[in-house]
PDB file of N, CA and C in Angstrom:
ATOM      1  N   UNK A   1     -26.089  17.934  -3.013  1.00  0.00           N
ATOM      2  CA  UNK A   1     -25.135  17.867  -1.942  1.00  0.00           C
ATOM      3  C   UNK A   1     -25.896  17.692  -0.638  1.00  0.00           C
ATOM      4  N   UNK A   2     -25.781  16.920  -0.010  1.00  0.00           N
ATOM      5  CA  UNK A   2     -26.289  16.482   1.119  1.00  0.00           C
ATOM      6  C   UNK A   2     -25.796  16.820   2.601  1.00  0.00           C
ATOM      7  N   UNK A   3     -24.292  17.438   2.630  1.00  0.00           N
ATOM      8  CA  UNK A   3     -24.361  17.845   3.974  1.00  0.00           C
ATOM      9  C   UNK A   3     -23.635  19.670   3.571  1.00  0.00           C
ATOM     10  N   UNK A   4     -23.385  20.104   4.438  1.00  0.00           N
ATOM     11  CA  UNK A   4     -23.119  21.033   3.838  1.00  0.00           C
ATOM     12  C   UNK A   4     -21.631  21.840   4.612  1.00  0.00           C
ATOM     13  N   UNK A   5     -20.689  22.362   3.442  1.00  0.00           N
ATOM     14  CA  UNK A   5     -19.476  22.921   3.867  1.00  0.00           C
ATOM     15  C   UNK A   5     -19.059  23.363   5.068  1.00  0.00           C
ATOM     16  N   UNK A   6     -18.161  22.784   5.472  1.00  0.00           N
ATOM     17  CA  UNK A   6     -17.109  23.523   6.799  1.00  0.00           C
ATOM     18  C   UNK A   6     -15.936  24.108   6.643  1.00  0.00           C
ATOM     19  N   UNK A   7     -16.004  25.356   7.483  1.00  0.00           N
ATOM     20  CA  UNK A   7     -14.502  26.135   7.420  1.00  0.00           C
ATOM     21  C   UNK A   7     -13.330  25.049   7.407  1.00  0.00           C
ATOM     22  N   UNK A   8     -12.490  25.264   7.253  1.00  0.00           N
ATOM     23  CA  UNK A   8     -11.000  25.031   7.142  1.00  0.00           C
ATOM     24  C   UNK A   8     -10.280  25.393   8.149  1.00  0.00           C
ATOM     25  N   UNK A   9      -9.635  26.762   8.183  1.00  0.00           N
ATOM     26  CA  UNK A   9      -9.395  27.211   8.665  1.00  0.00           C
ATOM     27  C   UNK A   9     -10.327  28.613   9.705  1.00  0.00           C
ATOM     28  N   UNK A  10      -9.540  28.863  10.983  1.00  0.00           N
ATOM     29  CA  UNK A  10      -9.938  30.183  11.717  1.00  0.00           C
ATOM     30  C   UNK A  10     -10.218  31.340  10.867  1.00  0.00           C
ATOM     31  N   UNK A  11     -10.743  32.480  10.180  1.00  0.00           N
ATOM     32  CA  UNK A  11     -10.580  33.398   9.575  1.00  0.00           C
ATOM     33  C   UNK A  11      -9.757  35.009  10.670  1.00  0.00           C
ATOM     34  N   UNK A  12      -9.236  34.094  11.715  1.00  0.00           N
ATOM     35  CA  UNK A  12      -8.778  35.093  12.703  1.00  0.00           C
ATOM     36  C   UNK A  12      -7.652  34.615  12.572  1.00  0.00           C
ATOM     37  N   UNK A  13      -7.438  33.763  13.028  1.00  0.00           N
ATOM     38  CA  UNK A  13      -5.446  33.064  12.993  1.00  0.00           C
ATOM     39  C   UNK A  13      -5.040  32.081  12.353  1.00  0.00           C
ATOM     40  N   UNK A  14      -6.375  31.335  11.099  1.00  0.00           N
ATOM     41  CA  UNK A  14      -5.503  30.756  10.339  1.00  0.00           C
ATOM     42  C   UNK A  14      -5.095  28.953  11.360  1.00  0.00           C
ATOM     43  N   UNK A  15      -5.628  29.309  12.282  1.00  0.00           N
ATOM     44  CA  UNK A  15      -5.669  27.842  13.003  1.00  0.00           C
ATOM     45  C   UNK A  15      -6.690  26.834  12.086  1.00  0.00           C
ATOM     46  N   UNK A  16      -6.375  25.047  12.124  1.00  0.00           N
ATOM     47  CA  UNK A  16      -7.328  24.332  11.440  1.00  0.00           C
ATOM     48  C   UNK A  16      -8.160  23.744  12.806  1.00  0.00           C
ATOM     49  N   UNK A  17      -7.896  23.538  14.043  1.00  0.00           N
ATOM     50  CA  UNK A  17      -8.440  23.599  15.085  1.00  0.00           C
ATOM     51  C   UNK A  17      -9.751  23.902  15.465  1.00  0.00           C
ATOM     52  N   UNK A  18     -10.824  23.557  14.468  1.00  0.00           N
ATOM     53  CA  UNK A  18     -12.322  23.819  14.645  1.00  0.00           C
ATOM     54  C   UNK A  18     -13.105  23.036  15.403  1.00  0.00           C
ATOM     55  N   UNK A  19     -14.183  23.406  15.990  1.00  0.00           N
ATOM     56  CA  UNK A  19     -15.491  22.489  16.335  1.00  0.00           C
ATOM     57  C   UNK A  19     -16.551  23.113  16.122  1.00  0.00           C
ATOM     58  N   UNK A  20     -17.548  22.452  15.907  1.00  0.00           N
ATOM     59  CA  UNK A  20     -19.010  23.251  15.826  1.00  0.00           C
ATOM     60  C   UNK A  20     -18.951  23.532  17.176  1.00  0.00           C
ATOM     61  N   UNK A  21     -19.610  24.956  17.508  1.00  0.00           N
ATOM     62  CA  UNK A  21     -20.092  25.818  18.708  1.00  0.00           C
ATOM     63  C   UNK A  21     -21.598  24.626  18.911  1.00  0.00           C
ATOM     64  N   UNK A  22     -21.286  25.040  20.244  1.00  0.00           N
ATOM     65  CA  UNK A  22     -22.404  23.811  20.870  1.00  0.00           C
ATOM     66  C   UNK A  22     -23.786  25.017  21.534  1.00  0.00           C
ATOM     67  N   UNK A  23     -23.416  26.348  21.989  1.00  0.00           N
ATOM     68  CA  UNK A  23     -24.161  27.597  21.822  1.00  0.00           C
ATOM     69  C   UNK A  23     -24.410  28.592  20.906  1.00  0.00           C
ATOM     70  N   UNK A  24     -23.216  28.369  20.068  1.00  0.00           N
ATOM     71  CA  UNK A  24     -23.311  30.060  18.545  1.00  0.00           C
ATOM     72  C   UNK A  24     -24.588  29.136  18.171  1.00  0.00           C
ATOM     73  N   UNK A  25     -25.745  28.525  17.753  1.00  0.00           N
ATOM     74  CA  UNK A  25     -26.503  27.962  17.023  1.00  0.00           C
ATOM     75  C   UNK A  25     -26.113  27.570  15.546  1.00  0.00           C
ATOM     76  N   UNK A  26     -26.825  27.541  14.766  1.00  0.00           N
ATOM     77  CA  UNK A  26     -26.683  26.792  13.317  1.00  0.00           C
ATOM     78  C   UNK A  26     -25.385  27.839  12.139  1.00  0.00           C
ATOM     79  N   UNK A  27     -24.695  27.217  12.427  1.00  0.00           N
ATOM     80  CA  UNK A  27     -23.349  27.853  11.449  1.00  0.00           C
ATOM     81  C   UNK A  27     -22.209  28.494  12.678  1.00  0.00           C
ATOM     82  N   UNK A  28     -22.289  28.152  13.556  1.00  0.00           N
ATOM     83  CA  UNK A  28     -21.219  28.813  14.497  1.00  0.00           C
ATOM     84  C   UNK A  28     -20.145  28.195  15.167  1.00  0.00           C
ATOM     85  N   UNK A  29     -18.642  28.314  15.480  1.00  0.00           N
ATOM     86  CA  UNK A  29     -17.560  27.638  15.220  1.00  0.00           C
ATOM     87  C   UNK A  29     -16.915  28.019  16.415  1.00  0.00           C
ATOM     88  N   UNK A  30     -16.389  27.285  16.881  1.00  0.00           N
ATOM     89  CA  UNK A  30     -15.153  27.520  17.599  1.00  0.00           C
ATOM     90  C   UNK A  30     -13.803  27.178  17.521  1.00  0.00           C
ATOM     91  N   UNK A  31     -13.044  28.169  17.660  1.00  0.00           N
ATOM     92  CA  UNK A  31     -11.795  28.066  17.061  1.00  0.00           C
ATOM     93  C   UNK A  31     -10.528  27.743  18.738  1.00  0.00           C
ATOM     94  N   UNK A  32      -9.704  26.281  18.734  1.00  0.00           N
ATOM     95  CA  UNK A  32      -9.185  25.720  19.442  1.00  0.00           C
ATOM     96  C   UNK A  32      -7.562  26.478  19.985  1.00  0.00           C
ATOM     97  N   UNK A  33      -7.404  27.382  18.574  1.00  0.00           N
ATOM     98  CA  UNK A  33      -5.771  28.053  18.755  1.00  0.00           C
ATOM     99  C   UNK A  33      -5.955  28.975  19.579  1.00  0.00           C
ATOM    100  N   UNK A  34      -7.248  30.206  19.103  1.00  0.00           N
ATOM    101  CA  UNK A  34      -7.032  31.362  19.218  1.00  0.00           C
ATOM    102  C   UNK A  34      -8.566  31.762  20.390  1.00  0.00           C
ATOM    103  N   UNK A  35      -9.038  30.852  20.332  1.00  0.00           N
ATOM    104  CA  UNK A  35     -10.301  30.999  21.469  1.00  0.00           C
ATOM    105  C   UNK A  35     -11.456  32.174  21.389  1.00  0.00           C
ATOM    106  N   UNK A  36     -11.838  32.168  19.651  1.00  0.00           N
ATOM    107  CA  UNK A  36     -12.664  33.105  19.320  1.00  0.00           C
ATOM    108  C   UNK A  36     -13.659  32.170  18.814  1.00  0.00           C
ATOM    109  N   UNK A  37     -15.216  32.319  18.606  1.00  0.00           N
ATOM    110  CA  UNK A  37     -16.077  32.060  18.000  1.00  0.00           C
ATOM    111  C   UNK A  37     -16.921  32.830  17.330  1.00  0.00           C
ATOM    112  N   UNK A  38     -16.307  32.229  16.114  1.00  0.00           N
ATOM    113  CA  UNK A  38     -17.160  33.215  14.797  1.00  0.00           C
ATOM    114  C   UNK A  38     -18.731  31.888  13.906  1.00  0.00           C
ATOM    115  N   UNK A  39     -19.442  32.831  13.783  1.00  0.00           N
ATOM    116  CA  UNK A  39     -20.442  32.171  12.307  1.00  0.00           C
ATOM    117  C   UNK A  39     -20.844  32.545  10.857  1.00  0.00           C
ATOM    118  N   UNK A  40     -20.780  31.601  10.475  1.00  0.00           N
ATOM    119  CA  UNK A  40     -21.060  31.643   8.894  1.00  0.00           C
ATOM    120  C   UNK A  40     -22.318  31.642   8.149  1.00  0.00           C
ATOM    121  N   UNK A  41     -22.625  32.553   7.576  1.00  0.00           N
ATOM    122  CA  UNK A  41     -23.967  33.130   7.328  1.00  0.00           C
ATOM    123  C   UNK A  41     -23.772  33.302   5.433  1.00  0.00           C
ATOM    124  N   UNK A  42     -24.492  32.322   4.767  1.00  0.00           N
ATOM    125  CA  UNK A  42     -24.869  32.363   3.498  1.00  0.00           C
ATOM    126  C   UNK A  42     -25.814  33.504   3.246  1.00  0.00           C
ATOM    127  N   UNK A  43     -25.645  34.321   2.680  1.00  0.00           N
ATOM    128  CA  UNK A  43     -26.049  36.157   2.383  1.00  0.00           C
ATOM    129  C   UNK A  43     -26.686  35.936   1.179  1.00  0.00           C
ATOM    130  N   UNK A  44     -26.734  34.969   0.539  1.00  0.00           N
ATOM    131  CA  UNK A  44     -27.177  35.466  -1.039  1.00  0.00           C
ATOM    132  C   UNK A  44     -26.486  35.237  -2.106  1.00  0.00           C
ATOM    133  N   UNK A  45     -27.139  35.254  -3.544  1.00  0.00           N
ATOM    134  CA  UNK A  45     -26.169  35.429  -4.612  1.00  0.00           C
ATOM    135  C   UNK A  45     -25.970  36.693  -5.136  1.00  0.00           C
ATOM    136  N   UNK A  46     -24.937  37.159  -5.549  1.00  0.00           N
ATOM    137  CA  UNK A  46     -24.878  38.531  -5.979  1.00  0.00           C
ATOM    138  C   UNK A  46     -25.339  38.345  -7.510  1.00  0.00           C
ATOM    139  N   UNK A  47     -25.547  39.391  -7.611  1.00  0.00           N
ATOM    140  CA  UNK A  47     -26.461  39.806  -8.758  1.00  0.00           C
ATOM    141  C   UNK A  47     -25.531  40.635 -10.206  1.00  0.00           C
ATOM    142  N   UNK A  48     -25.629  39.850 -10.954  1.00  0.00           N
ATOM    143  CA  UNK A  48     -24.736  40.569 -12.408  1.00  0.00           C
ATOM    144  C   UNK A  48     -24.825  41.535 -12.914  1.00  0.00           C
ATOM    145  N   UNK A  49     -24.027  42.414 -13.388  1.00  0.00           N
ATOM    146  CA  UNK A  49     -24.319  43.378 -14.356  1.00  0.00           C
ATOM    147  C   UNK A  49     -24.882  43.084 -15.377  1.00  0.00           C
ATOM    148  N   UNK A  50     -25.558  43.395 -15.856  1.00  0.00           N
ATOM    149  CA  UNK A  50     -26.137  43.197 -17.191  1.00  0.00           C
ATOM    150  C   UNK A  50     -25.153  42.898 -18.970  1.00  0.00           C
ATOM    151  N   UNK A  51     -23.991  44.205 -18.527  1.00  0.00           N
ATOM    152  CA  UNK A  51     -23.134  44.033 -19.529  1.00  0.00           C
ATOM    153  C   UNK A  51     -22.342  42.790 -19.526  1.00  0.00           C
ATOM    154  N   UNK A  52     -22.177  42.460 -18.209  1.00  0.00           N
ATOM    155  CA  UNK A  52     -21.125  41.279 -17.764  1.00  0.00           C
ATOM    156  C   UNK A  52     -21.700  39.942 -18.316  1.00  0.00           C
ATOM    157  N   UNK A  53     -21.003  39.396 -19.484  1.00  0.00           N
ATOM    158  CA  UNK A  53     -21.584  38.104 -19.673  1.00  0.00           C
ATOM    159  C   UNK A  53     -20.864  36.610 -19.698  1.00  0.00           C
ATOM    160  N   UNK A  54     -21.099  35.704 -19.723  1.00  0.00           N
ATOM    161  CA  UNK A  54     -20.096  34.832 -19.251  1.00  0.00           C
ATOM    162  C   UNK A  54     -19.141  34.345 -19.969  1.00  0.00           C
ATOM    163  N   UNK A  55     -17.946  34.030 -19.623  1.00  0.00           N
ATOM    164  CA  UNK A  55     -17.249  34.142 -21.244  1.00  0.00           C
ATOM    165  C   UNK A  55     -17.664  32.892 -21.929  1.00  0.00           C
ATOM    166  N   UNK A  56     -17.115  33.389 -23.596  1.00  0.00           N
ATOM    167  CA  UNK A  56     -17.582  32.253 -24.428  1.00  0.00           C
ATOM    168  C   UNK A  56     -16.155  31.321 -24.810  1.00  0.00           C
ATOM    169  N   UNK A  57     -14.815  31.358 -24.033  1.00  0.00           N
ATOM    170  CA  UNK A  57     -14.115  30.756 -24.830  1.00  0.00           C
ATOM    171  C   UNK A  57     -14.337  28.987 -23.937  1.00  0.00           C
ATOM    172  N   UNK A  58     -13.457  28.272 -24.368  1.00  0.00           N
ATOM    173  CA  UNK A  58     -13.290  26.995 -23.785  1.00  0.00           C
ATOM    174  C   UNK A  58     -12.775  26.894 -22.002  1.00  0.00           C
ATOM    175  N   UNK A  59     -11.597  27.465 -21.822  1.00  0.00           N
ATOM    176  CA  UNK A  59     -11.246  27.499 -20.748  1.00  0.00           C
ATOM    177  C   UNK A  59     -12.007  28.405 -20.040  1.00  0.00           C
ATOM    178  N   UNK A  60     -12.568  28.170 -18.476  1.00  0.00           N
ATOM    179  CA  UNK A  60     -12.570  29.232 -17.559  1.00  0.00           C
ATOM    180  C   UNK A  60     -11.899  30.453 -17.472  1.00  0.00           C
ATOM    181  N   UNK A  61     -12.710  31.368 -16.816  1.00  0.00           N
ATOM    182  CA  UNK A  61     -12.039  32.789 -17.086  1.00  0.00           C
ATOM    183  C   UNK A  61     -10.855  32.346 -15.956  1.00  0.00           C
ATOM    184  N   UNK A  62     -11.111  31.730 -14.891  1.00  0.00           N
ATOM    185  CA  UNK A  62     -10.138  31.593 -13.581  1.00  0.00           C
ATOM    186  C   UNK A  62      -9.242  30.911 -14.302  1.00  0.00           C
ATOM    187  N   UNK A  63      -8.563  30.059 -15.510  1.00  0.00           N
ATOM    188  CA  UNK A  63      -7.810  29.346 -15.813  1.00  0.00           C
ATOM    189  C   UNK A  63      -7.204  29.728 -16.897  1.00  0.00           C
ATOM    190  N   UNK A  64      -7.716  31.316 -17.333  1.00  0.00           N
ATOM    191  CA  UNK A  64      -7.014  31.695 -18.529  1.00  0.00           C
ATOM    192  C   UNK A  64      -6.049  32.762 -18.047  1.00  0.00           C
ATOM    193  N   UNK A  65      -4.631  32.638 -18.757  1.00  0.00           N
ATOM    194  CA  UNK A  65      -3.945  33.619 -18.619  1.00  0.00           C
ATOM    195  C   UNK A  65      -3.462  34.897 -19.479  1.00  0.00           C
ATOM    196  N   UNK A  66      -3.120  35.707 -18.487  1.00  0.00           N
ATOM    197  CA  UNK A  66      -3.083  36.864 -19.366  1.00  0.00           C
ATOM    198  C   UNK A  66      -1.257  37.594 -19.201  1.00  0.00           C
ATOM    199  N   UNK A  67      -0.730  38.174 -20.390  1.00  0.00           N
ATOM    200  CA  UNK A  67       0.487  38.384 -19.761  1.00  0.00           C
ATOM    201  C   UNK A  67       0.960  39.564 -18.942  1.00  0.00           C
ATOM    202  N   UNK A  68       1.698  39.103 -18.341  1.00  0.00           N
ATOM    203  CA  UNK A  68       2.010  40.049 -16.540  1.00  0.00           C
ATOM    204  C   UNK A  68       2.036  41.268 -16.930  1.00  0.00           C
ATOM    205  N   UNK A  69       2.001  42.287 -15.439  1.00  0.00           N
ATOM    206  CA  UNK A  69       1.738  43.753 -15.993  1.00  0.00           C
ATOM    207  C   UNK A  69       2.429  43.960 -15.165  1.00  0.00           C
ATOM    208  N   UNK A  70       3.399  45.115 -15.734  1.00  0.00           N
ATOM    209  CA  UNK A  70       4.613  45.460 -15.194  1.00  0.00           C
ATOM    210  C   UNK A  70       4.564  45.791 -13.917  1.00  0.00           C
ATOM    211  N   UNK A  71       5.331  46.021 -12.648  1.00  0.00           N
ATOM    212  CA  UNK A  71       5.266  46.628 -11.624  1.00  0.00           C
ATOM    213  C   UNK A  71       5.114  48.428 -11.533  1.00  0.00           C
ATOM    214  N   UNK A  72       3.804  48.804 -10.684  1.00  0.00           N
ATOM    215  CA  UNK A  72       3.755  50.247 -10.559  1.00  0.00           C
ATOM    216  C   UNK A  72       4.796  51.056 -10.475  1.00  0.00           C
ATOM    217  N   UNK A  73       4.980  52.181 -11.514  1.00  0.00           N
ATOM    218  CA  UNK A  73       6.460  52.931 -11.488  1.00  0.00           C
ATOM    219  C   UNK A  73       7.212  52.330 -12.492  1.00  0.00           C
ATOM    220  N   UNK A  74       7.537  51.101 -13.296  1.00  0.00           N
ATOM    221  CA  UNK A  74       7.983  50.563 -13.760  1.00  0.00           C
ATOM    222  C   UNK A  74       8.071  51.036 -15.281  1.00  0.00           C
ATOM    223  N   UNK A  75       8.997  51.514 -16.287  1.00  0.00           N
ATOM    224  CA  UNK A  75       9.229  51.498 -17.552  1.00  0.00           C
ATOM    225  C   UNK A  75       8.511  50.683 -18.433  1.00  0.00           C
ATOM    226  N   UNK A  76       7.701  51.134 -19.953  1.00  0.00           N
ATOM    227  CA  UNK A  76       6.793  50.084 -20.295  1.00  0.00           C
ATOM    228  C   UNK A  76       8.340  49.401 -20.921  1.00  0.00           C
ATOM    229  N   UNK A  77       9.470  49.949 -21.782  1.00  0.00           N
ATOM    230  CA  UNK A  77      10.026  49.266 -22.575  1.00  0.00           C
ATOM    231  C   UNK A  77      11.334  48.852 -21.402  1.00  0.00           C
ATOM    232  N   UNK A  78      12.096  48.170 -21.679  1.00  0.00           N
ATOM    233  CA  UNK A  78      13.759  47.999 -21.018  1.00  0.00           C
ATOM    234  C   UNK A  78      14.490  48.957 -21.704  1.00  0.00           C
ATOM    235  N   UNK A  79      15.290  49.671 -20.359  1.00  0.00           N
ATOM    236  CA  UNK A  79      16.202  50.563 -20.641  1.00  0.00           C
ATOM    237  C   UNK A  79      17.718  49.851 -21.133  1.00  0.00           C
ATOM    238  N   UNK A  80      17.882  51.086 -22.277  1.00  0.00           N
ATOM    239  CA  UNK A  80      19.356  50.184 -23.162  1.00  0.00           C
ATOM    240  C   UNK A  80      19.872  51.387 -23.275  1.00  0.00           C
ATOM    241  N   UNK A  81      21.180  50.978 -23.032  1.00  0.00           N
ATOM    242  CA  UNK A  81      22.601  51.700 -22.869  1.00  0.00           C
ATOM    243  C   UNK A  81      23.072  51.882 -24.547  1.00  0.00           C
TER     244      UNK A  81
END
């Protein structure tokens, strides 16, 4: 990859209204809605648990579903009259 990612959006108001900061230096933004300037700072990769391993089925874990879980407070079975 040759250039590298830009915000989208403000992480303050959600404005798409960006420019690169011409003073924040390398990763710093200015936002056109809300008149804040924030920067973006690549931290690292986080580091795995050991037990945690990647799954083995076909689909992504992000693309597999699982079925819904009831709302907190909620009866596991339906109540019948």
């Amino acid at each position: 990859m040759s250039e590298r990612a830009a915000p989208f959006h403000c992480p303050y108001c959600g404005e798409e209204d960006l420019r690169p900061s011409e003073t924040g230096g390398h990763g710093a933004w200015e936002c056109g809605g809300c008149a804040r300037a924030f920067k973006l700072q690549f931290l690292g990769l986080l580091a795995r648990p050991a037990a945690t391993a990647p799954a083995t089925a076909t689909a992504p874990a992000h693309h597999r579903t699982s079925p819904p879980t009831p709302p907190r407070g909620a009866p596991d079975e339906p109540h019948r009259h």
